[in-house]
Protein backbone atom coordinates (compact mmCIF):
# COMPACT_ATOMS: atom_id res chain seq x y z
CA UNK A 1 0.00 0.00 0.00
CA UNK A 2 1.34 3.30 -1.15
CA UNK A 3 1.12 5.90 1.82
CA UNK A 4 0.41 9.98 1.16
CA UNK A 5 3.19 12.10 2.26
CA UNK A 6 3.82 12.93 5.82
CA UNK A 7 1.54 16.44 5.77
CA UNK A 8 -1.68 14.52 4.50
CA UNK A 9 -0.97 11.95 7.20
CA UNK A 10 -0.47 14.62 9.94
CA UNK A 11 -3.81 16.13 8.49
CA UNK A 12 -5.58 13.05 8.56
CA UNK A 13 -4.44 12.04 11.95
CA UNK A 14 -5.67 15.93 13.14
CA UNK A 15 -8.84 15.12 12.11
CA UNK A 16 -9.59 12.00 13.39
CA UNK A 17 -8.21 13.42 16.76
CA UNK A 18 -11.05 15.60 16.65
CA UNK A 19 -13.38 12.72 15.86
CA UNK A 20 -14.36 14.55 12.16
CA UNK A 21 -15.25 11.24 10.55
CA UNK A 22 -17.11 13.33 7.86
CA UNK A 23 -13.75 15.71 6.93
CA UNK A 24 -12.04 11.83 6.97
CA UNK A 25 -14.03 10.93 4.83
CA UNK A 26 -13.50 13.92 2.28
CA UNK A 27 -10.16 14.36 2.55
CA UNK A 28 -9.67 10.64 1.75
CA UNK A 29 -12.22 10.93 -1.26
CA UNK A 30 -9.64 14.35 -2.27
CA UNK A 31 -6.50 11.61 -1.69
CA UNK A 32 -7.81 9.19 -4.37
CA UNK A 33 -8.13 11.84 -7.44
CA UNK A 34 -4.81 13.59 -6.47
CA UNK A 35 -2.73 10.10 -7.07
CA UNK A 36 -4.19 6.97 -7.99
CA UNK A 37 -1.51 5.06 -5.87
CA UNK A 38 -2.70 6.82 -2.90
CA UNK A 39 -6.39 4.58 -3.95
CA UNK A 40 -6.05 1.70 -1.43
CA UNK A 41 -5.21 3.69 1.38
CA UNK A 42 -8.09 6.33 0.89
CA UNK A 43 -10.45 3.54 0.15
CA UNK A 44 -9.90 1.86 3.37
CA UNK A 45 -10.05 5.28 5.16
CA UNK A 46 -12.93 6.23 4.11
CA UNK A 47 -14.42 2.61 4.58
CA UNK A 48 -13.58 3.33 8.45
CA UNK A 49 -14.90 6.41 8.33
CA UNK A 50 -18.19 5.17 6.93
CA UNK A 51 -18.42 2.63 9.65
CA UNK A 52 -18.00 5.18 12.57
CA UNK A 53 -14.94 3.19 13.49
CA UNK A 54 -12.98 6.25 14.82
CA UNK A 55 -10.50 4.35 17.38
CA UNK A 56 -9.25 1.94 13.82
CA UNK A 57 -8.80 5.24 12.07
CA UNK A 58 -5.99 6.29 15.05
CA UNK A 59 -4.84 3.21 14.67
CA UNK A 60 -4.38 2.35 10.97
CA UNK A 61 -3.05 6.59 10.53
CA UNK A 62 -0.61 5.77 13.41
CA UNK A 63 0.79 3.18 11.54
């Protein structure tokens, strides 16, 4: 799985911090049509999101 750069993951992890599932879920939809490497990682991000799962979402940006 190809990983964003460091800033989108420090945004990411930001939001999810402040529980925004919904700005996730956005900026993960804005990941997959700036690089289509980036696809797998958004996809399960926003999956997460979707499924109010906001403790994975730490945990999968964390790693």
């Amino acid at each position: 799985m190809v990983l964003p750069p460091v800033e989108e993951i420090a945004a990411l992890f930001e939001l999810a911090i402040m529980g925004d599932l919904r700005g996730i879920a956005k900026r993960a939809a804005q990941l997959e049509q700036m690089n289509q490497d980036w696809i797998p990682f958004a996809s399960h991000l926003r999956q997460l999101a979707k499924g109010f799962k906001e403790k994975q979402i730490l945990e999968f940006i964390k790693q």
